[in-house]
C-alpha atoms as a PDB file:
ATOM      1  CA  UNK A   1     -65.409 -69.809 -41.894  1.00  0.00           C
ATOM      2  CA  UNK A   2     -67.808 -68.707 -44.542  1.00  0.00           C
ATOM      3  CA  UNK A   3     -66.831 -68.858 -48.002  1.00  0.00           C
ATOM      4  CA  UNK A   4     -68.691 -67.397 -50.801  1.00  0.00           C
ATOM      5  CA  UNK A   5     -67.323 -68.707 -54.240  1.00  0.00           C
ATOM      6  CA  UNK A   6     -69.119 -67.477 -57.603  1.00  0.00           C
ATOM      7  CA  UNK A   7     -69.414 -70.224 -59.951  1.00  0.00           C
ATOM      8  CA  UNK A   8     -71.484 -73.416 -59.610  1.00  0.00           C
ATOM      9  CA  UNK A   9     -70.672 -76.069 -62.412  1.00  0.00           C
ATOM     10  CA  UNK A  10     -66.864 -74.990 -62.701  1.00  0.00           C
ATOM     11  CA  UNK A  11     -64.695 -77.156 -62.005  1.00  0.00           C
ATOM     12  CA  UNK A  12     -62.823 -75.615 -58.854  1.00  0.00           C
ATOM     13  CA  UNK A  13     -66.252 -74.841 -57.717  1.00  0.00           C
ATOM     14  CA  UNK A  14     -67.481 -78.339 -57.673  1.00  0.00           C
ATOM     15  CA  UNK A  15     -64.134 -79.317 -56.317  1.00  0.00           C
ATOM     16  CA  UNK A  16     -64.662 -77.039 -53.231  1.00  0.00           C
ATOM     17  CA  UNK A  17     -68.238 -78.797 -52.998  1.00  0.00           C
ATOM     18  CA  UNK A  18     -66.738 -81.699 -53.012  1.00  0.00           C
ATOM     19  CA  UNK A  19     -63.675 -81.116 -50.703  1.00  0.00           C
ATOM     20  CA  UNK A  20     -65.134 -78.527 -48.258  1.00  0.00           C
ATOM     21  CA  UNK A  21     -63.726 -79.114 -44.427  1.00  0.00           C
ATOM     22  CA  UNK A  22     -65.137 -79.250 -41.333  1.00  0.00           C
ATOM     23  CA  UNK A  23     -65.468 -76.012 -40.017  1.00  0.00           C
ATOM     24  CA  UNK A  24     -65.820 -74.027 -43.483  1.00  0.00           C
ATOM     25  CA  UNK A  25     -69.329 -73.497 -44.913  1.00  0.00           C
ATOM     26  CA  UNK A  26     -69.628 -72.622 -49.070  1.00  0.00           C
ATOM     27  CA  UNK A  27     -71.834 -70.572 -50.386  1.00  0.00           C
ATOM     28  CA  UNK A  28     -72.029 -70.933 -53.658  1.00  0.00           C
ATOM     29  CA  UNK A  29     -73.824 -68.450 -56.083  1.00  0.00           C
ATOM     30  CA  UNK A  30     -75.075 -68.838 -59.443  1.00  0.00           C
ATOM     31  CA  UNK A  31     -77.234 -66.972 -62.271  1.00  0.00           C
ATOM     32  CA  UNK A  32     -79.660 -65.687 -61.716  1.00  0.00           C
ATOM     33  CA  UNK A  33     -78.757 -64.730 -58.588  1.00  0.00           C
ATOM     34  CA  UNK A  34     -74.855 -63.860 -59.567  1.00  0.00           C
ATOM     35  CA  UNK A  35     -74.391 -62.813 -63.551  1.00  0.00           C
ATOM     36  CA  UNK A  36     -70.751 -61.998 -64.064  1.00  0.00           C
ATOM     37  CA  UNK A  37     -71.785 -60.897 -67.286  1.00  0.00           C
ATOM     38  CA  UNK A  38     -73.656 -57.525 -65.353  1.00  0.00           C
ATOM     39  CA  UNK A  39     -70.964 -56.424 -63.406  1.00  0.00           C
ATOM     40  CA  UNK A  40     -72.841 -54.007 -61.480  1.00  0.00           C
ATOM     41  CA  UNK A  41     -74.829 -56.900 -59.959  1.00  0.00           C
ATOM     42  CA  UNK A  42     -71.647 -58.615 -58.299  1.00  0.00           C
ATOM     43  CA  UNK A  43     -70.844 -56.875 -55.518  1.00  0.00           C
ATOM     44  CA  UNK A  44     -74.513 -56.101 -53.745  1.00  0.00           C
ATOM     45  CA  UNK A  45     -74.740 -60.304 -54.100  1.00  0.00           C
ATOM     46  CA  UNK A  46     -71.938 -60.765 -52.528  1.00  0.00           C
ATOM     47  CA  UNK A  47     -72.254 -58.470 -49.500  1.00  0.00           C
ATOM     48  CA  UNK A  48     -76.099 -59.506 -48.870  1.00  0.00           C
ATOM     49  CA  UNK A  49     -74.259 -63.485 -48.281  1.00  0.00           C
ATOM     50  CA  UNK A  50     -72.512 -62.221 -45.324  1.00  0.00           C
ATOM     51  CA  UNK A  51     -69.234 -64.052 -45.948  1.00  0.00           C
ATOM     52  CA  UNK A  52     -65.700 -64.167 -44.091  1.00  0.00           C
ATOM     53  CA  UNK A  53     -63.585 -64.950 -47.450  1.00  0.00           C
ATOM     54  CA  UNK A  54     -64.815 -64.173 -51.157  1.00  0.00           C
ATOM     55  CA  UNK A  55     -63.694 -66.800 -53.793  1.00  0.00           C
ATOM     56  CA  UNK A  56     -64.118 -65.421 -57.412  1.00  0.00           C
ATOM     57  CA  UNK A  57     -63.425 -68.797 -59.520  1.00  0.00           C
ATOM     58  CA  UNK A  58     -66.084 -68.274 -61.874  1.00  0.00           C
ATOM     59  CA  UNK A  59     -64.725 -67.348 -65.163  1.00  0.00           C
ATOM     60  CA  UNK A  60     -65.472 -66.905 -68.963  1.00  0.00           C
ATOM     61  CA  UNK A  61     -63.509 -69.799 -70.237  1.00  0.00           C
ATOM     62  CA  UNK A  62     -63.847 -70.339 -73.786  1.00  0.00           C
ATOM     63  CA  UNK A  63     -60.719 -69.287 -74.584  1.00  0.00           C
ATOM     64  CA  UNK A  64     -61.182 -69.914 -78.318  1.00  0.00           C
ATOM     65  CA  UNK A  65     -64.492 -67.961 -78.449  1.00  0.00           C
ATOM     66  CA  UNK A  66     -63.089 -65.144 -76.510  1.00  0.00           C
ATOM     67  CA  UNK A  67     -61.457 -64.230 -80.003  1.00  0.00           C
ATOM     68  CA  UNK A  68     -65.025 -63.610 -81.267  1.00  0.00           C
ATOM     69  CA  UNK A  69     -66.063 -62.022 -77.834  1.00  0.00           C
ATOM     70  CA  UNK A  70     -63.500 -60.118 -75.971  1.00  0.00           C
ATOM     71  CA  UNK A  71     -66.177 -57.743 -74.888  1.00  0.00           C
ATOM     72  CA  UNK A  72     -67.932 -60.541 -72.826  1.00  0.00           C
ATOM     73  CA  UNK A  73     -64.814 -62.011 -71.711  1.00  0.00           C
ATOM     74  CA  UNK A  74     -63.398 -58.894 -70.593  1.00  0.00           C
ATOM     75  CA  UNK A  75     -66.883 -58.174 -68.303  1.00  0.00           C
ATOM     76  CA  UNK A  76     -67.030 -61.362 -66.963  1.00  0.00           C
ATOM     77  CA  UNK A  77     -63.168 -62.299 -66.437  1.00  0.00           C
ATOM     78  CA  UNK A  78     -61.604 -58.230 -65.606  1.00  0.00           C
ATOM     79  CA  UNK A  79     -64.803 -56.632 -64.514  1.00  0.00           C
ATOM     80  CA  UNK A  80     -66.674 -58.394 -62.485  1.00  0.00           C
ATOM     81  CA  UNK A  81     -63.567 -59.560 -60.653  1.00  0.00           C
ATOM     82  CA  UNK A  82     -62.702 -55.882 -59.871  1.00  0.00           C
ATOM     83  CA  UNK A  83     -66.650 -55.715 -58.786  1.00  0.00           C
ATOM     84  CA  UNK A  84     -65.613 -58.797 -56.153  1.00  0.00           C
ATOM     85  CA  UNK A  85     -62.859 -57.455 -54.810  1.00  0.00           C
ATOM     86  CA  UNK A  86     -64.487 -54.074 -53.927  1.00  0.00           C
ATOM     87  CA  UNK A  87     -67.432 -56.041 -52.475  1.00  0.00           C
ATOM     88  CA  UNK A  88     -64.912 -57.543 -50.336  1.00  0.00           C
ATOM     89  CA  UNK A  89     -63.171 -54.286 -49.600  1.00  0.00           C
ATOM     90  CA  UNK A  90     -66.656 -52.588 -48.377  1.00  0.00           C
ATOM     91  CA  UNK A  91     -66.819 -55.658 -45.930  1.00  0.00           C
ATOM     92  CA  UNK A  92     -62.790 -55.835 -44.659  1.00  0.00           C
ATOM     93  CA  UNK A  93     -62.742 -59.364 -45.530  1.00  0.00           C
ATOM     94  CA  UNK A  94     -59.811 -61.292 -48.149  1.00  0.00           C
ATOM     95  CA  UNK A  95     -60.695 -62.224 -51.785  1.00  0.00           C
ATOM     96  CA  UNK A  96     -59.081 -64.846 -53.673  1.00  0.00           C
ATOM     97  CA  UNK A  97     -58.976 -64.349 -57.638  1.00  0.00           C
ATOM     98  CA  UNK A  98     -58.234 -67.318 -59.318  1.00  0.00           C
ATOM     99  CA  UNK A  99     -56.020 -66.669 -62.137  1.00  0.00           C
ATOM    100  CA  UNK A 100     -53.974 -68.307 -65.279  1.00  0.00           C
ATOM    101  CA  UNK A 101     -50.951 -69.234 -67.087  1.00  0.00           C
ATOM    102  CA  UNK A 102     -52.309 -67.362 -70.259  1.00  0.00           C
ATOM    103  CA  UNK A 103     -51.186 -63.693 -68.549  1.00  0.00           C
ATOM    104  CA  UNK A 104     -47.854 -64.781 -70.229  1.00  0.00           C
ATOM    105  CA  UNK A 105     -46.677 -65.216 -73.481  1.00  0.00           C
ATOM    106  CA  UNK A 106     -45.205 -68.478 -72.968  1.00  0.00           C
ATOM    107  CA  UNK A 107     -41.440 -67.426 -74.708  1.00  0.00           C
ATOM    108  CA  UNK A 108     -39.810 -68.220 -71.615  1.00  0.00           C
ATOM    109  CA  UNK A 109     -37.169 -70.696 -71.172  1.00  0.00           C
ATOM    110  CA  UNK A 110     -37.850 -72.074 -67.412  1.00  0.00           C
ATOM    111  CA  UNK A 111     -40.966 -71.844 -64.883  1.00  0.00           C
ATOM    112  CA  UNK A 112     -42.649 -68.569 -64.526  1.00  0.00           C
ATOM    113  CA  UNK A 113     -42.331 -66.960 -61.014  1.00  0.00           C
ATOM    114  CA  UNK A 114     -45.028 -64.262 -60.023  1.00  0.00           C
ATOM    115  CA  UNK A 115     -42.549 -61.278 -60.734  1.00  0.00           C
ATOM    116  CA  UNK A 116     -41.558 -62.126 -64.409  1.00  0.00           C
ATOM    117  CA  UNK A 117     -43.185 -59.956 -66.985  1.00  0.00           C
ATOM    118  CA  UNK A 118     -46.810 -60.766 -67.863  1.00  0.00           C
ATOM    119  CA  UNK A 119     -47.752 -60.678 -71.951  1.00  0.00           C
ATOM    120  CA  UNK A 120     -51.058 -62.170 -72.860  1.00  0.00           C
ATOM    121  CA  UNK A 121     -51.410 -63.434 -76.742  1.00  0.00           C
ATOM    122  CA  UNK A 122     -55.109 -64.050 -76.345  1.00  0.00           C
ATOM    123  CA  UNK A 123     -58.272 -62.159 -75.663  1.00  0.00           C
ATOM    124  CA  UNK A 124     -58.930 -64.617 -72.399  1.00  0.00           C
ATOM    125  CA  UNK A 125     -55.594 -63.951 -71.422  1.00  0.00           C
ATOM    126  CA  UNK A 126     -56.103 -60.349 -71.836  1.00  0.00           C
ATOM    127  CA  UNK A 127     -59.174 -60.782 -69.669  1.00  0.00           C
ATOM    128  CA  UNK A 128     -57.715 -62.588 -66.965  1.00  0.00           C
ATOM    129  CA  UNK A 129     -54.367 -60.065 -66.910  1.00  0.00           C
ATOM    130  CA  UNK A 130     -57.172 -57.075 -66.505  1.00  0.00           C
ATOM    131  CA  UNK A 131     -59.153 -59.212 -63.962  1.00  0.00           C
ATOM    132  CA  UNK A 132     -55.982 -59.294 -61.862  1.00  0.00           C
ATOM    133  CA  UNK A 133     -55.190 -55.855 -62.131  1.00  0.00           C
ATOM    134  CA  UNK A 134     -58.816 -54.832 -60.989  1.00  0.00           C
ATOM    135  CA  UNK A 135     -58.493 -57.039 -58.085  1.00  0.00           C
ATOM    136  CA  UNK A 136     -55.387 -55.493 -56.893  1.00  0.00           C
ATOM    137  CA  UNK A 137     -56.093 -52.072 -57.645  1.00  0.00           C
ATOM    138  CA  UNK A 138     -59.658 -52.608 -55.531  1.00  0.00           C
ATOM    139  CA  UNK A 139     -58.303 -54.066 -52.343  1.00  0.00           C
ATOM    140  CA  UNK A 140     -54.463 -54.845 -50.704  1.00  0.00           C
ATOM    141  CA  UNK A 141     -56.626 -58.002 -48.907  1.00  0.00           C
ATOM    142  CA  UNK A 142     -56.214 -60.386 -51.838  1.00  0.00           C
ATOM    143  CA  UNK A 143     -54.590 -63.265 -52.913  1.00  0.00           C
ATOM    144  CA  UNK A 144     -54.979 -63.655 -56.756  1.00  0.00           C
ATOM    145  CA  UNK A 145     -54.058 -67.533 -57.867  1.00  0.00           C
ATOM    146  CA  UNK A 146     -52.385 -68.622 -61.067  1.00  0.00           C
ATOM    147  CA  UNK A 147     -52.454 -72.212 -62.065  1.00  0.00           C
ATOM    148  CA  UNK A 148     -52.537 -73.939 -65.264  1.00  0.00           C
ATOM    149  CA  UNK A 149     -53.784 -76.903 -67.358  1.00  0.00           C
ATOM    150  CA  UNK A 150     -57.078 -77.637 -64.769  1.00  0.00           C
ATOM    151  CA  UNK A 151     -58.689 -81.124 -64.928  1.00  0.00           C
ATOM    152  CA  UNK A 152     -61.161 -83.143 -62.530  1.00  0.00           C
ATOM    153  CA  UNK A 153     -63.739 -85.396 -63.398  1.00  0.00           C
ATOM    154  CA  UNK A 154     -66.196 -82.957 -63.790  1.00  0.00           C
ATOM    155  CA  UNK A 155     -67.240 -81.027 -66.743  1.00  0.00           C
ATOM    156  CA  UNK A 156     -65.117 -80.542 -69.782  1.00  0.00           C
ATOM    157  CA  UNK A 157     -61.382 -80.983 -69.701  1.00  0.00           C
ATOM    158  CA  UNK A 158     -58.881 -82.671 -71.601  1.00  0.00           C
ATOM    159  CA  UNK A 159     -58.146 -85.723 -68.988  1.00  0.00           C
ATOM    160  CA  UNK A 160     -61.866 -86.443 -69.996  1.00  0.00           C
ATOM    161  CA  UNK A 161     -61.753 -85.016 -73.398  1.00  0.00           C
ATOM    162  CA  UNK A 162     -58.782 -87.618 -73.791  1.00  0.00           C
ATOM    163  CA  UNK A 163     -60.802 -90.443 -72.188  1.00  0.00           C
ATOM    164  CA  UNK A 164     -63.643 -90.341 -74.499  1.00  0.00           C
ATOM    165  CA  UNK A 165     -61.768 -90.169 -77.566  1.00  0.00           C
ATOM    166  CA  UNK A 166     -60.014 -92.885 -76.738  1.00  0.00           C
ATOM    167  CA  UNK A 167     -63.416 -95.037 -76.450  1.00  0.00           C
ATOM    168  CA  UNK A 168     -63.247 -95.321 -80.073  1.00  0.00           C
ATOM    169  CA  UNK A 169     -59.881 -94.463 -81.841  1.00  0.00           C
ATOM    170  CA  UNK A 170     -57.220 -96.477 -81.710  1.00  0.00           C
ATOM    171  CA  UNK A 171     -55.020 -93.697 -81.710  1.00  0.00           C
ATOM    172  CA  UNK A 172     -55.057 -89.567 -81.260  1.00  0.00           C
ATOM    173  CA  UNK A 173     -53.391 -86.782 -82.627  1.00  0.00           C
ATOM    174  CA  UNK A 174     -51.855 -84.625 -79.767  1.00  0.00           C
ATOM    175  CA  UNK A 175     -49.757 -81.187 -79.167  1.00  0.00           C
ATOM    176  CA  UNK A 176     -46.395 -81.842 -78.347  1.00  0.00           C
ATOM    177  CA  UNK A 177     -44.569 -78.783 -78.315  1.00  0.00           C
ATOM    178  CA  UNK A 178     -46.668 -76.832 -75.330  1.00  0.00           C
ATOM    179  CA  UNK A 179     -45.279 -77.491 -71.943  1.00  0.00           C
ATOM    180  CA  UNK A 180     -46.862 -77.089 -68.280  1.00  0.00           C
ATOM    181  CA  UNK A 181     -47.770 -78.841 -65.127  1.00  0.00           C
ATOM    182  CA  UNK A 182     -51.369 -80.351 -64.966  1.00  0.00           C
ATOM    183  CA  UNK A 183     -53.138 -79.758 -62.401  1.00  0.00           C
ATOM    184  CA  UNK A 184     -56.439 -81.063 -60.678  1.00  0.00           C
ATOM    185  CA  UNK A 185     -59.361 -79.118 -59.561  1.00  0.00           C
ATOM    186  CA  UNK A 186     -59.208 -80.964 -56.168  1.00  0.00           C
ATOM    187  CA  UNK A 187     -56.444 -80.203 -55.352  1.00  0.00           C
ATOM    188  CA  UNK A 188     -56.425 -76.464 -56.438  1.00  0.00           C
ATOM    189  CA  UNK A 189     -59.488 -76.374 -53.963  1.00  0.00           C
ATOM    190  CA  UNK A 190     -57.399 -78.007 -50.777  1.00  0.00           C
ATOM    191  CA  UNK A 191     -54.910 -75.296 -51.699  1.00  0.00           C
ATOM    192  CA  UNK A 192     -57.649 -72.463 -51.758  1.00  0.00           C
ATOM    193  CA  UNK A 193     -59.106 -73.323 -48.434  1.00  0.00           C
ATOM    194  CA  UNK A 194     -55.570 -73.623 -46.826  1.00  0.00           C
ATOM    195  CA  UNK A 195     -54.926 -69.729 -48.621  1.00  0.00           C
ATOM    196  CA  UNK A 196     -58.372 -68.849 -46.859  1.00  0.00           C
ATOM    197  CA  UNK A 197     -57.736 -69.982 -43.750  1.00  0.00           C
ATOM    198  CA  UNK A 198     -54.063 -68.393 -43.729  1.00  0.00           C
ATOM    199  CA  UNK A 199     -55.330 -64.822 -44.732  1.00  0.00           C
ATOM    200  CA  UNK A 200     -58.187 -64.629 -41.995  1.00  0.00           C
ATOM    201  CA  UNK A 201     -55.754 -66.037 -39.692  1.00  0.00           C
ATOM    202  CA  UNK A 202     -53.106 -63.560 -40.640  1.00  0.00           C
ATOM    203  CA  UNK A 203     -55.147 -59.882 -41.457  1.00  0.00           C
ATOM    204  CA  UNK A 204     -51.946 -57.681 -41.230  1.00  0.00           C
ATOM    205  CA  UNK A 205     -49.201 -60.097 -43.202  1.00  0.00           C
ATOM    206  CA  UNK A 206     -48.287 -58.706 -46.611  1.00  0.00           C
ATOM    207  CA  UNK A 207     -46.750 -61.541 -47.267  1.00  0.00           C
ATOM    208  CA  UNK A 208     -49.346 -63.819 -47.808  1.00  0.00           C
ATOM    209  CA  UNK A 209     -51.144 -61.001 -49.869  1.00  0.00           C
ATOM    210  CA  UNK A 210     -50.316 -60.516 -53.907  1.00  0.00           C
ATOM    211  CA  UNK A 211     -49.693 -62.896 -56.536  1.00  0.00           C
ATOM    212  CA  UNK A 212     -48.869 -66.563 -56.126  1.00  0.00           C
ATOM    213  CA  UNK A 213     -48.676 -69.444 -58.579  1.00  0.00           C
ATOM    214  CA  UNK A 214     -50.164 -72.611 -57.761  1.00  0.00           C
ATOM    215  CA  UNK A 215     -49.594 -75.386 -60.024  1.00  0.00           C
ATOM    216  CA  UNK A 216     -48.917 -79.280 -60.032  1.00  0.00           C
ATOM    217  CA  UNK A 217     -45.695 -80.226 -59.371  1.00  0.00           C
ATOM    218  CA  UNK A 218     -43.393 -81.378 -62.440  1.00  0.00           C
ATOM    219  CA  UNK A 219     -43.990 -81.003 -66.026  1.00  0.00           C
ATOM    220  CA  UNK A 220     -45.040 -82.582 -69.341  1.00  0.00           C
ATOM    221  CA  UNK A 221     -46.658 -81.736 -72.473  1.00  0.00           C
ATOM    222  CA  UNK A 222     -49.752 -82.189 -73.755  1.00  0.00           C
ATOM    223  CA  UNK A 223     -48.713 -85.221 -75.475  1.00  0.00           C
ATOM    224  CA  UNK A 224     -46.938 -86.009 -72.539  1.00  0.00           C
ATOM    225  CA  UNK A 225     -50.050 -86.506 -70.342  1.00  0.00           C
ATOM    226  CA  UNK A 226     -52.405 -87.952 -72.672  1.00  0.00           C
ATOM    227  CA  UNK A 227     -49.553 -90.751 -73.156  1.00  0.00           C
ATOM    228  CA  UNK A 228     -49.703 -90.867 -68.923  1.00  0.00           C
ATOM    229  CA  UNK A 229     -53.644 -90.863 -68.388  1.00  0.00           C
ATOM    230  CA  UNK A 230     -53.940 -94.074 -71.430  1.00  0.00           C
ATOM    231  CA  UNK A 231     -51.371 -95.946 -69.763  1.00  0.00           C
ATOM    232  CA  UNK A 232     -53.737 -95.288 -66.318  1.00  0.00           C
ATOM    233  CA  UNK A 233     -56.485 -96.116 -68.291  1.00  0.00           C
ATOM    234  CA  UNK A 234     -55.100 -99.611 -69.783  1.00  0.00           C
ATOM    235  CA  UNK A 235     -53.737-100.257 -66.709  1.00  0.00           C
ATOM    236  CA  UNK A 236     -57.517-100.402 -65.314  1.00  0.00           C
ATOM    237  CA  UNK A 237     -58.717-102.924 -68.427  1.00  0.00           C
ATOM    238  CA  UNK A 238     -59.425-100.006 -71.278  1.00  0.00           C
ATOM    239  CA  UNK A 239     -57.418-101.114 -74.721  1.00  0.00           C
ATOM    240  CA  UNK A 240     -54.544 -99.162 -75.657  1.00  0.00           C
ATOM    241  CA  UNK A 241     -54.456 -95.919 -77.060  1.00  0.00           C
ATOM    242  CA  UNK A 242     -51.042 -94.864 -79.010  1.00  0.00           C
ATOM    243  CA  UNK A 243     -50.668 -91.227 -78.918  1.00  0.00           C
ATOM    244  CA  UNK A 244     -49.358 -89.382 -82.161  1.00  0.00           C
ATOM    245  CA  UNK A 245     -47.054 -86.122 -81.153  1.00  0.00           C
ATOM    246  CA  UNK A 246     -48.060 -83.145 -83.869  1.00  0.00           C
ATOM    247  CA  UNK A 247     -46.729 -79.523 -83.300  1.00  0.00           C
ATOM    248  CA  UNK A 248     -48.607 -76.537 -82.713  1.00  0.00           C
ATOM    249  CA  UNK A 249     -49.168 -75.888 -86.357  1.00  0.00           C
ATOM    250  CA  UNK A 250     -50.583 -79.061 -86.948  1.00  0.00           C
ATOM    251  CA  UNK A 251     -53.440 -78.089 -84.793  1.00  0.00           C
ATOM    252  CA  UNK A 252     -54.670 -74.254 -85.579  1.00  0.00           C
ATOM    253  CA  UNK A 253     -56.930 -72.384 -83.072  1.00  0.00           C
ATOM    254  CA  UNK A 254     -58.646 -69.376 -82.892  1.00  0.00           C
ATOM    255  CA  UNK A 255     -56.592 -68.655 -80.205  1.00  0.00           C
ATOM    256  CA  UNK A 256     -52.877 -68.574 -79.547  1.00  0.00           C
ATOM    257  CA  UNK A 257     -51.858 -70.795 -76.344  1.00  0.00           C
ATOM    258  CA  UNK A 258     -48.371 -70.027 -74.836  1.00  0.00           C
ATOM    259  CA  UNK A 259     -45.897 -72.949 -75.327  1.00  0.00           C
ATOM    260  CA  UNK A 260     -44.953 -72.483 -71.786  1.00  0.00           C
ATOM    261  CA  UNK A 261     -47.168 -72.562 -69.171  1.00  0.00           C
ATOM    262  CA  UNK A 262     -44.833 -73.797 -66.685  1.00  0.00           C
ATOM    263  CA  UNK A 263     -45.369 -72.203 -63.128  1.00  0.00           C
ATOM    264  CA  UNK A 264     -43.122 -71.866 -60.105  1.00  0.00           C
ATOM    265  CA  UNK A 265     -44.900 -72.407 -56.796  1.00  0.00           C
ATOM    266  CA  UNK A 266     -42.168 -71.861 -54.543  1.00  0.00           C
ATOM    267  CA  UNK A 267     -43.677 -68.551 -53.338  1.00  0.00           C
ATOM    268  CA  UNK A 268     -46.776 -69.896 -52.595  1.00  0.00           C
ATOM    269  CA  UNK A 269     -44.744 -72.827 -50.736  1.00  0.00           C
ATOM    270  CA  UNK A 270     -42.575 -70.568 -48.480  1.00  0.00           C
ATOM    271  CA  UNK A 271     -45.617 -67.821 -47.696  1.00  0.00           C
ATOM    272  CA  UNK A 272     -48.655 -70.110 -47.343  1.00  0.00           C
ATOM    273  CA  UNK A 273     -46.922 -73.641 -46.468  1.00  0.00           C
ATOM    274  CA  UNK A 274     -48.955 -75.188 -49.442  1.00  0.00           C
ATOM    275  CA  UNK A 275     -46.858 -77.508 -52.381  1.00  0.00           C
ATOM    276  CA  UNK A 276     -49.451 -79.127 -54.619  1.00  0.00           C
ATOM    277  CA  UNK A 277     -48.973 -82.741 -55.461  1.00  0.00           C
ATOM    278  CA  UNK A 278     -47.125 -83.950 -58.404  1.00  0.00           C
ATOM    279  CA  UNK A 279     -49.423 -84.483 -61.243  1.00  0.00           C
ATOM    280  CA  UNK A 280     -48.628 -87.986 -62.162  1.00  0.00           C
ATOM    281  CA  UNK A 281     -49.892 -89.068 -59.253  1.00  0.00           C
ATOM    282  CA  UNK A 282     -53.298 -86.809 -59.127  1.00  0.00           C
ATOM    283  CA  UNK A 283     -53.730 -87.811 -63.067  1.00  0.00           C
ATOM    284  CA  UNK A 284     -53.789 -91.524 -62.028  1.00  0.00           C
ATOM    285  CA  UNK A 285     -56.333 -90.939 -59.416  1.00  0.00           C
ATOM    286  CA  UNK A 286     -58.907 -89.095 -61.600  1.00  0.00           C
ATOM    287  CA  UNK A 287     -58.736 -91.629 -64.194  1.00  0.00           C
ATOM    288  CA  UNK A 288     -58.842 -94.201 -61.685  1.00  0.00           C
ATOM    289  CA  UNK A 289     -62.402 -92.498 -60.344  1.00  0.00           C
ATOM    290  CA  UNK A 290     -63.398 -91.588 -63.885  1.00  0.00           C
ATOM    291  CA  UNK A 291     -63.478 -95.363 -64.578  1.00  0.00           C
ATOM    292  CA  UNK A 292     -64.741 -96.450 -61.463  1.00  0.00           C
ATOM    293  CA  UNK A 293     -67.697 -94.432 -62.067  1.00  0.00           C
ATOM    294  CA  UNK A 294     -68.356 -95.686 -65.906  1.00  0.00           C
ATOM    295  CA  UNK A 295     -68.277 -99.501 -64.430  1.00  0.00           C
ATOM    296  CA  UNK A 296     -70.353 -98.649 -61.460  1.00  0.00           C
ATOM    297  CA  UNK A 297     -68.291 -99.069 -58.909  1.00  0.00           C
END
């Protein structure tokens, strides 16, 4: 299986690197060769690299600064991702779009499933939503991927974010009143290969085809999981952190972030067979490697 995935320093991207099975070859493209930012270049790039499955993880991110540049955000996130998936409709093959918790609102009172109404409250958000729709509207052969709260030990996240801060403060400020499931890069890239593998298998079953969420398992806030990755981190010889719970309104962004970004995998569990871990678990290990690495072990 050949996998082309756009993106190179993201953090699903490097996860995939990182992760990739036996069997499965990644290509992964970059700028020059790849600017999401020119749509029109997507899809001839991803046709000449001949692949079985296209990946479309690369993103604009910067969800603050999409306030000041929805124009950009909207190329890169809704449409160059509509660019993919026709690439991969010219060549019969699947796409997966990976996708985000910020298509909602965040009002709702329990886990969001795939069906429930989608509301973005932020230019990335309205990016993504778009990026979705272009997918679907180009192709039937696609699997688009909502998860939330991504950290790994690469690049910038708030696991590492957390870490460093914590180098030098004896305690940090942190959002307590936004809720979700955290949820690591490497294991969002075990559950993208499985998706791969199940829509080449499978060309003719709807059912593995639409909208799924994929998410860790359980729930915490903010707060919540910077209290978790401390205690991983004193537990491995760092000094305590104390973590101070603030609302929302104690910490103003450009951008507004739902206060729910709780997701409900179960689809993706009963379709594709895949259940991410539970993030407690996945937390502890990236700290533990994150630490590991700083001693030079």
């Amino acid at each position: 299986m050949r996998i082309v995935v756009t993106g190179w320093t993201g953090q699903i991207v490097r996860a995939m690197l990182e992760r990739v099975p036996a069997g499965v070859e990644i290509v992964a493209l970059r700028r020059p060769e790849l600017d999401l930012a020119i749509p029109r270049t997507v899809a001839p790039t991803l046709r000449a690299a001949r692949p079985d499955v296209i990946v479309n993880a690369a993103a604009y991110t910067a969800v603050d600064q999409a306030e000041s540049e929805p124009d950009l955000a909207m190329r890169v996130n809704g449409e160059a991702a509509g660019e993919a998936a026709r690439a991969a409709a010219a060549l019969g093959i699947p796409v997966i779009q990976i996708s985000t918790d910020y298509v909602f609102d965040g009002a709702l009172d329990r886990p969001y499933r795939e069906e429930d109404p989608v509301g973005p409250i932020s230019a990335y958000g309205r990016s993504k939503l778009a990026g979705e729709r272009a997918v679907a509207a180009a192709t039937e052969n696609h699997a688009v991927l909502r998860t939330a709260w991504v950290y790994s030990p690469f690049g910038r996240n708030f696991v590492r974010t957390m870490l460093g801060l914590g180098e030098t403060r004896e305690e940090v400020a942190v959002v307590a009143d936004q809720f979700g499931s955290p949820t690591s890069a490497l294991d969002i890239a075990e559950a993208v290969f499985g998706v791969a593998r199940n829509l080449l298998a499978r060309p003719g079953d709807p059912s593995l085809r639409g909208v799924f969420h994929m998410s860790g398992q359980g729930e915490t806030s903010w707060a919540g999981l910077a209290e978790a990755l401390f205690a991983d981190a004193a537990a491995l010889g760092r000094k305590p952190v104390a973590v101070r719970p603030i609302p929302t309104s104690a910490y103003p962004t450009p951008a507004r972030r739902p206060a729910n970004s709780r997701l409900d995998g179960g689809r993706l569990a009963a379709a594709h067979g895949i259940a991410l871990p539970h993030w407690r678990g996945s937390v502890r290990d990236c700290v533990e490697r994150l630490i590991a690495a700083e001693q030079g072990a």
